[in-house]
Protein backbone atom coordinates (compact mmCIF):
# COMPACT_ATOMS: atom_id res chain seq x y z
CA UNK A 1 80.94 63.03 84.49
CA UNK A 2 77.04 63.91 84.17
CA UNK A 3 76.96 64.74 87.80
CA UNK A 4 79.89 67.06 87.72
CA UNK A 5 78.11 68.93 84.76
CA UNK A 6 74.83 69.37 86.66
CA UNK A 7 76.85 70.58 89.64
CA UNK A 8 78.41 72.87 87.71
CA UNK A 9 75.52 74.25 86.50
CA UNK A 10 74.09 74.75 90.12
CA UNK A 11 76.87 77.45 91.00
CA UNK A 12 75.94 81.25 90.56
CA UNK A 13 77.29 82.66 87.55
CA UNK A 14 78.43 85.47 89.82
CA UNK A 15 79.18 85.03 93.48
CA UNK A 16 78.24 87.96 95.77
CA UNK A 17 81.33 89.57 97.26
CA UNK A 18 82.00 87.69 101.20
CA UNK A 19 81.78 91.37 102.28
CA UNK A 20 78.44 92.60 100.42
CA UNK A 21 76.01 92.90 103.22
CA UNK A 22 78.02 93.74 106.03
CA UNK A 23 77.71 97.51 107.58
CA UNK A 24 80.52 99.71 107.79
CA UNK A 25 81.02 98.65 111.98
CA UNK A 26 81.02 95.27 110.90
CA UNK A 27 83.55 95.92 108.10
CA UNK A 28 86.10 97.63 110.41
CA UNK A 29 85.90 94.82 113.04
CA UNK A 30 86.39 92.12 110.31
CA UNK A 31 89.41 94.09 108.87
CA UNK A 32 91.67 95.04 112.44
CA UNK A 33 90.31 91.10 113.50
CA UNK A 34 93.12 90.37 110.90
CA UNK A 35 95.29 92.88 112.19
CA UNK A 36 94.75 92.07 115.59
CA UNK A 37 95.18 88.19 114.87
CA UNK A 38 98.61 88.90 113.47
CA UNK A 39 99.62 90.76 116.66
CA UNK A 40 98.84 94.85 116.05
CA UNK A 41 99.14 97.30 118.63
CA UNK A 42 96.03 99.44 118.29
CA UNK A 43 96.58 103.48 119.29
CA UNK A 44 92.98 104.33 118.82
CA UNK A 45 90.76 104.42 121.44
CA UNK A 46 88.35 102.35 119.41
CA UNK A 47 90.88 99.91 118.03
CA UNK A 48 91.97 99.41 121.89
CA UNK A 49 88.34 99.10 123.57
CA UNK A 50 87.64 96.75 120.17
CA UNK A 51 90.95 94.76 120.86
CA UNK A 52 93.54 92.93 123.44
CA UNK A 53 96.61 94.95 123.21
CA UNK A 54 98.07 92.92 125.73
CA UNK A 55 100.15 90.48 123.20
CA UNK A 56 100.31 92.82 120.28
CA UNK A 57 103.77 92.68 118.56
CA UNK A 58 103.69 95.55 115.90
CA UNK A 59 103.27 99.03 116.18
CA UNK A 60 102.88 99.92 112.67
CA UNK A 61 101.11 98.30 110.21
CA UNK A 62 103.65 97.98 107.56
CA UNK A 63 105.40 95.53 109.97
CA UNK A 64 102.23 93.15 110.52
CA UNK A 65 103.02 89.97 108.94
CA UNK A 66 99.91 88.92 106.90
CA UNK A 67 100.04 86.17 104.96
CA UNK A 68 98.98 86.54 101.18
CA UNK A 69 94.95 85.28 101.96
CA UNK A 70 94.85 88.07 104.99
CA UNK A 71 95.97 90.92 102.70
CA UNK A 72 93.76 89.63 100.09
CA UNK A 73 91.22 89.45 102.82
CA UNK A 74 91.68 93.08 103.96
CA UNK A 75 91.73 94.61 100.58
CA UNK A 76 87.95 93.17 99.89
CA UNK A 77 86.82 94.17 103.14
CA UNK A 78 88.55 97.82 101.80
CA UNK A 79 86.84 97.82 98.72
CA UNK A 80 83.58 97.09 100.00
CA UNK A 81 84.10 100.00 103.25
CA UNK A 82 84.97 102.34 99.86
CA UNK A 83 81.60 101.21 98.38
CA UNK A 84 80.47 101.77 101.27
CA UNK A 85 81.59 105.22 102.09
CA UNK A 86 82.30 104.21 105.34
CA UNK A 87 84.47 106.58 107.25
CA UNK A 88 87.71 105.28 109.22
């Protein structure tokens, strides 16, 4: 029990967000990885150079099935590109 308190104690109070130090480029790959992972079709010219359209699946994004950890996923990489001020 004594070593379970002191390990306790060793955690931050406050964990830094996964996303925190990543620059906007970084942030955008991270985020349409997921997308990409869950079979997008990217239209960009960025998104397609970035990404294999060759077995994409969805050509919308509403119809990418993400499971409840990618959307979670995506909405702190979102948060932090907002932060950010990254442009899309």
């Amino acid at each position: 029990m004594a070593r379970l308190f002191f390990a306790l104690l060793a955690l931050p109070l406050f964990a830094a967000p996964a996303y925190a130090e990543f620059p906007c480029d970084e942030l955008w790959g991270e985020r349409n990885a997921i997308y990409d992972d869950a079979g997008y079709c990217f239209k960009t010219a960025r998104g397609r150079e970035a990404f294999d359209n060759s077995d994409c699946q969805y050509d919308s994004l509403e119809d990418v099935p993400l499971s409840a950890r990618d959307r979670q996923k995506i909405a702190e990489i979102q948060r932090e590109e907002r932060r950010n001020d990254c442009l899309r």
